[in-house]
Protein backbone atom coordinates (compact mmCIF):
# COMPACT_ATOMS: atom_id res chain seq x y z
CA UNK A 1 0.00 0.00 0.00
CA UNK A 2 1.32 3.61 -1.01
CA UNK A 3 -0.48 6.06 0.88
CA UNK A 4 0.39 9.95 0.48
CA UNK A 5 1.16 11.35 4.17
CA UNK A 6 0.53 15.20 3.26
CA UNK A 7 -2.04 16.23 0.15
CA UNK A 8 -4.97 18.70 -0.39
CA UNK A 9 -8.19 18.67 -2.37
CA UNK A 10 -8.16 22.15 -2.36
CA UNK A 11 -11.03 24.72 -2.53
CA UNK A 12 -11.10 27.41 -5.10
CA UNK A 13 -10.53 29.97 -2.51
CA UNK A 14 -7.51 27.61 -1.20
CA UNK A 15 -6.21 27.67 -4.98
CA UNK A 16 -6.88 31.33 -5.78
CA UNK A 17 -5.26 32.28 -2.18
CA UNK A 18 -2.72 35.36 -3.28
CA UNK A 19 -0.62 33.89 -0.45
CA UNK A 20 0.21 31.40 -3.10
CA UNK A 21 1.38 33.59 -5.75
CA UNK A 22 4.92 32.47 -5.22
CA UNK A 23 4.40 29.14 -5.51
CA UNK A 24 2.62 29.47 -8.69
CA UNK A 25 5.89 31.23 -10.13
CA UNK A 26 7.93 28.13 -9.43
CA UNK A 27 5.22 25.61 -10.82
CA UNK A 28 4.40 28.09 -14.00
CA UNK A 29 0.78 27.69 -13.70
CA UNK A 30 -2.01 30.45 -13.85
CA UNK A 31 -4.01 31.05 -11.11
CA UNK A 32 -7.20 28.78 -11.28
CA UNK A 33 -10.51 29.43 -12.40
CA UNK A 34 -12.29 26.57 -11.38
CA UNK A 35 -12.35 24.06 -8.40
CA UNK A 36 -10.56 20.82 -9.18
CA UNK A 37 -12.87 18.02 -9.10
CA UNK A 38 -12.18 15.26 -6.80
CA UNK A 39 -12.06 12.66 -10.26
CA UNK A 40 -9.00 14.85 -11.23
CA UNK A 41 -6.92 14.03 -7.94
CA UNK A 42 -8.47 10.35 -7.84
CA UNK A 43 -7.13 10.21 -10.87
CA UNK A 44 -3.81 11.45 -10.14
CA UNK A 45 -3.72 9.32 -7.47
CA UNK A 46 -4.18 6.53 -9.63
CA UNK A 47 -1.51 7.29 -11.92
CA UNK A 48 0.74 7.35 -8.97
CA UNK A 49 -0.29 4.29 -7.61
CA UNK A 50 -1.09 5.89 -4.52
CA UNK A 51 -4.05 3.71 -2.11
CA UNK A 52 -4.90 6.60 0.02
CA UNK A 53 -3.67 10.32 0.36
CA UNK A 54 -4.20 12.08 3.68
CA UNK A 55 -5.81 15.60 2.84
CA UNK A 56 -6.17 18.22 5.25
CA UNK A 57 -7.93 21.40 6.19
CA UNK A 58 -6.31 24.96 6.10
CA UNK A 59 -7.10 27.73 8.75
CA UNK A 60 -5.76 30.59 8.69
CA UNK A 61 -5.46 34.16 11.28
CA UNK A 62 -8.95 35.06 10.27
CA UNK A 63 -9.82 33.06 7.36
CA UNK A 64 -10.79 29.44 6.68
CA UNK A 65 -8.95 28.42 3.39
CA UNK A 66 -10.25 24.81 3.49
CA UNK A 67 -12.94 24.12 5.78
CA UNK A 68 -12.90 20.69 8.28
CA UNK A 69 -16.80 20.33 6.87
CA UNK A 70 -15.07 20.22 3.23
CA UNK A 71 -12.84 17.82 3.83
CA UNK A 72 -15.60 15.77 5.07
CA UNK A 73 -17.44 16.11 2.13
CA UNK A 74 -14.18 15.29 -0.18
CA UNK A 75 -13.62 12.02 2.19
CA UNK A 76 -17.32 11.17 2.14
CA UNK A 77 -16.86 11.47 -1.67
CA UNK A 78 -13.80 9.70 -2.35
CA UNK A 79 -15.41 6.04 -2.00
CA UNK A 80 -12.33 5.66 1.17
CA UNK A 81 -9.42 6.88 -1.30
CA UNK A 82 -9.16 10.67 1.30
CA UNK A 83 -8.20 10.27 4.71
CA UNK A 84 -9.12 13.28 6.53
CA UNK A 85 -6.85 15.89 8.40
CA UNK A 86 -8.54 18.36 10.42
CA UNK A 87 -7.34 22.01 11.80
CA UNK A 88 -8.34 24.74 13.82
CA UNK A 89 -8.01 28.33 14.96
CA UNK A 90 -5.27 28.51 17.30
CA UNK A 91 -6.21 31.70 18.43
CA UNK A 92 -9.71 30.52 20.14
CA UNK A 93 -8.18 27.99 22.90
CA UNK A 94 -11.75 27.59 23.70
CA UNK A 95 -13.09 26.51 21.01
CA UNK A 96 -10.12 24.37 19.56
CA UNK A 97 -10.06 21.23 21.93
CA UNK A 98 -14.20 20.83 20.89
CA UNK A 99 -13.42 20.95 17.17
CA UNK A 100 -10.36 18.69 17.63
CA UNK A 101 -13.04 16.40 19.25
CA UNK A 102 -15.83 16.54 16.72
CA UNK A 103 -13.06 16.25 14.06
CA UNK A 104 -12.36 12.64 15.26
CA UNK A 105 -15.69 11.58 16.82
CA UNK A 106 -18.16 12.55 14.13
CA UNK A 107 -16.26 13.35 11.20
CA UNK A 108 -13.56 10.13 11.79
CA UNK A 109 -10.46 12.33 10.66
CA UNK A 110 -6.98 10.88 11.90
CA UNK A 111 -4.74 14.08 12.51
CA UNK A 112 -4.70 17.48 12.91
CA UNK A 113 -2.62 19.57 10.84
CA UNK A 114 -1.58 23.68 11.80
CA UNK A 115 1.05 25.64 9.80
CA UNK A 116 3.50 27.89 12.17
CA UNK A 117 3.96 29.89 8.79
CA UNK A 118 0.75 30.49 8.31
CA UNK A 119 0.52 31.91 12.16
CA UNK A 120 4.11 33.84 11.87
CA UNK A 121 4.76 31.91 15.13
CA UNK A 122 6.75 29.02 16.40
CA UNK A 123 5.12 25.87 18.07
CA UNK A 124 6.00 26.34 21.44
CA UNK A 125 4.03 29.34 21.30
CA UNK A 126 1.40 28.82 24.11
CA UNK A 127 -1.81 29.11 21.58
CA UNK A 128 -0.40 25.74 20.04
CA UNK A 129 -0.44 23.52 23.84
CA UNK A 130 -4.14 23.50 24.30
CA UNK A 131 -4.09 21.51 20.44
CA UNK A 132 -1.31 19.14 21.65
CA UNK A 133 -3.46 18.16 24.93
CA UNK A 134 -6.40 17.45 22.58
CA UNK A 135 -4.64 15.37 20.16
CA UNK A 136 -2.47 13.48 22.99
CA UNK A 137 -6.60 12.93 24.61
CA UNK A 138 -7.79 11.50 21.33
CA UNK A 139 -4.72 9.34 20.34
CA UNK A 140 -4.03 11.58 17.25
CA UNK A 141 -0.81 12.88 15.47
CA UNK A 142 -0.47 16.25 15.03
CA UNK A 143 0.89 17.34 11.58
CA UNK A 144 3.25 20.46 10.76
CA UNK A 145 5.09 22.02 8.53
CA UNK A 146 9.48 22.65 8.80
CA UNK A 147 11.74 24.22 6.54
CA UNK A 148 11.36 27.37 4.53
CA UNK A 149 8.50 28.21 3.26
CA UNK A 150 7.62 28.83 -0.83
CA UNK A 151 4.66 31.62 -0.05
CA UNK A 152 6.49 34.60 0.86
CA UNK A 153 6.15 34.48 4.62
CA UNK A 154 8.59 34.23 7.30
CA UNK A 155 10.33 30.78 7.16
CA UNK A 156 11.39 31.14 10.81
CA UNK A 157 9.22 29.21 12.61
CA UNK A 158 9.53 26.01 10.68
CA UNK A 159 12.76 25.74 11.86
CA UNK A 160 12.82 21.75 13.04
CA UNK A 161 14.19 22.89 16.90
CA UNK A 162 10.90 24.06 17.81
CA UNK A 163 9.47 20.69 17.94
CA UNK A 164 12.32 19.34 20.07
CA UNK A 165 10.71 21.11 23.10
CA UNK A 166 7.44 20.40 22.26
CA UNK A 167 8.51 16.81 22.06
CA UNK A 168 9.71 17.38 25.28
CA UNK A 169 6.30 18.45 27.22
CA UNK A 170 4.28 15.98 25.09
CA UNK A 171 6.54 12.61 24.80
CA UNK A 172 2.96 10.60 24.29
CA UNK A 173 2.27 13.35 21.13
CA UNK A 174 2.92 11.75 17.64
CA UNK A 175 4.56 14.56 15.58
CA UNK A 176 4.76 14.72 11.59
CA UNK A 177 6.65 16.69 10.28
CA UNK A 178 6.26 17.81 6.66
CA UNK A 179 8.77 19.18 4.07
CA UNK A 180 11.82 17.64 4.99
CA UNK A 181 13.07 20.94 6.73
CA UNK A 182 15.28 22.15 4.09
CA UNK A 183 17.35 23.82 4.62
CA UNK A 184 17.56 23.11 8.20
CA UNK A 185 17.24 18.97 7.50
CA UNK A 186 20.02 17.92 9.86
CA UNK A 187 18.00 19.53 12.64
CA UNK A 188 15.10 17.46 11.68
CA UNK A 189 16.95 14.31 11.60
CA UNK A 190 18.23 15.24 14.71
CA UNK A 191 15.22 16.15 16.15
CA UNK A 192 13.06 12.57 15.01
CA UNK A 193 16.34 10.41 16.23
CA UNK A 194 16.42 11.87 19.10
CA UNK A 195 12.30 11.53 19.98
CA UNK A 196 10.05 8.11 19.45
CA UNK A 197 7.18 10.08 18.58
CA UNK A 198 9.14 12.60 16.08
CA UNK A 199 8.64 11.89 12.40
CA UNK A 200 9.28 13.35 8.79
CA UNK A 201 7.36 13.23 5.64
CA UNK A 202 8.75 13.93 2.46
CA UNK A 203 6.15 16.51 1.13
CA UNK A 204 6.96 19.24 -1.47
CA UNK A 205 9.96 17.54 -2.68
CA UNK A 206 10.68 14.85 -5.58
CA UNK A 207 12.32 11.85 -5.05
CA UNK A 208 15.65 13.72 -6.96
CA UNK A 209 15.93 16.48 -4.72
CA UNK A 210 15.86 14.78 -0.84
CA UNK A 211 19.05 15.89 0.64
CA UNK A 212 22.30 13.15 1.01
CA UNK A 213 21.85 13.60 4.79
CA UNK A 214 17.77 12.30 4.48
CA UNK A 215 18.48 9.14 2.49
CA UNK A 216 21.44 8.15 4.63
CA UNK A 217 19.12 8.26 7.45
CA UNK A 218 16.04 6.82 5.64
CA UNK A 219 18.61 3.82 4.86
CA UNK A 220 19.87 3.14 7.89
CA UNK A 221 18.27 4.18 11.64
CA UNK A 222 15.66 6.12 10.23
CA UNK A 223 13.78 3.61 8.43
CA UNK A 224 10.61 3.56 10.72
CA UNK A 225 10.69 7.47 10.73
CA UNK A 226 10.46 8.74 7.11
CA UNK A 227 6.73 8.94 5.30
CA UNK A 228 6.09 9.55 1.75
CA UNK A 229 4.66 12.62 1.09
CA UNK A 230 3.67 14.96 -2.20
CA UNK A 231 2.24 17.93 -0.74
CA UNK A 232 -0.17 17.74 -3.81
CA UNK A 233 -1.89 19.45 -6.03
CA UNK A 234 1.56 21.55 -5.95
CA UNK A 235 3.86 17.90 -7.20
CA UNK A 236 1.45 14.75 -8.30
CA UNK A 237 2.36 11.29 -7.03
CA UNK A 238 3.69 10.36 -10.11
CA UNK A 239 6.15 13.09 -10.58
CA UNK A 240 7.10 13.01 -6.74
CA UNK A 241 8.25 9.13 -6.80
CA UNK A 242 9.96 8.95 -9.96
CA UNK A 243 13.45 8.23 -9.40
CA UNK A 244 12.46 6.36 -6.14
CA UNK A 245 14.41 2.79 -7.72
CA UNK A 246 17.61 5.34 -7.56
CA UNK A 247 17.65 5.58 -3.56
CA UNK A 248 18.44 1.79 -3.46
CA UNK A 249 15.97 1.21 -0.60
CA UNK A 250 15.81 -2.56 0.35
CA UNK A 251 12.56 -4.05 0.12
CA UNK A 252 11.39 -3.42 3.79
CA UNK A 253 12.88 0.43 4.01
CA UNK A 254 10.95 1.00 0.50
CA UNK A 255 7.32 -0.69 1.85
CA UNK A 256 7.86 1.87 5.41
CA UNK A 257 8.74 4.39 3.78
CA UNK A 258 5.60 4.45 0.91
CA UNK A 259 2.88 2.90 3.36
CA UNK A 260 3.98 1.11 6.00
CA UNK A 261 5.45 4.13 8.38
CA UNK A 262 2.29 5.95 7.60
CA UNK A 263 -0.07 3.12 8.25
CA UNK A 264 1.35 2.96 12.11
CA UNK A 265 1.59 7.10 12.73
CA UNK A 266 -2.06 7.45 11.30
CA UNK A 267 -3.33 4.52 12.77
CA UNK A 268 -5.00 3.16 9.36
């Protein structure tokens, strides 16, 4: 089983977001027009030969990019092909443990996913704890992003670091975290050796660009803590595995790494 540790059916407001503008320039593509139908990423899920991809919501200071009721709907739509990802507005404590809760209970999601960038703030900022107590409650990882960020926002608080000392007040809390952490990787590594609960996903980068120090570790102790990831619509399955017979994985490194890690973090 392949299954995609970090994707998004996006919304059209998600797509047409001008925090992406940036990201467009890299990937040469026009801003969209229309909302991508869920056939189109089935579809480039098949070409992939990806089983399941894990899709998330997006909230934002003040806006709701992606809503958790959406990715219901995509999930309830996807004949079991999604696996939902909730998240939340870390600025109403309040509120935020009850959605975490109804995101698991009623809507059966399997993470929660926030984006320091997207907040301009580190997690171990305080507004982040009362999210970690809710997923540590309900048995859930909690997903994040490290490494510098494409959208034109401070890249500072996906430094890899941060999550040591969260790691350190939640031990129990499984941690993902997505985009390798260029180009602070060695912290990452250093970071997911050092804590049982710390993990990376590949997300936002092809099989040809994961840095020497990542496949060393993927090879050797890091075998149980590296999940394939595309960070799609942004790279397709099928463009971010090719090249993966190059990486000379054995047999049981290669099934962890595309399902196998992912089926234990996520619980699926």
């Amino acid at each position: 089983m392949i299954i995609d540790a970090w994707g998004q059916h996006p919304t059209l407001r998600h797509s047409q977001d001008s925090i992406f503008a940036s990201l467009r320039r890299w990937t040469k593509t026009e801003e969209p027009t229309q909302a991508l139908p869920i056939e189109a990423t089935i579809a480039a899920m098949d070409q992939g030969n990806i089983d399941k991809m894990l899709i998330s919501a997006w909230y934002a200071p003040n806006k709701i990019m992606i809503s958790n009721d959406e990715v219901a709907e995509f999930v309830e739509a996807s004949d079991g092909r999604f696996v939902g990802v909730g998240s939340v507005d870390i600025s109403k404590p309040s509120k935020l443990m009850t959605e975490v809760r109804r995101c698991v209970e009623e809507l059966g999601f399997k993470a929660m996913r926030v984006l320091p960038w997207l907040w301009e703030t580190a997690p171990t900022d305080r507004r982040f704890y009362p999210l970690y107590v809710a997923c540590c409650e309900l048995g859930i990882p909690f997903c994040t992003q490290i490494g510098h960020t494409g959208p034109l926002m401070p890249s500072e608080p996906g430094r890899p670091l941060y999550l040591d000392q969260v790691a350190l007040d939640f031990p129990e809390l499984k941690i993902v975290a997505g985009h390798i952490g260029y180009p602070w990787t060695q912290e990452a590594i250093a970071v997911s050796t050092k804590h049982q609960n710390v993990y990376i996903d590949t997300s936002a980068y092809t099989v040809s660009r994961y840095p020497a120090e990542l496949i060393e570790y993927m090879r050797g102790h890091g075998r149980k803590k590296i999940l394939f990831g595309t960070n799609y619509p942004m790279i397709t399955p099928s463009r971010a595995l090719t090249g993966l017979d190059d990486l000379e994985l054995d047999s049981e490194t290669k099934n962890a790494f595309l399902g196998g890690n992912a089926q234990h973090v996520f619980n699926l």
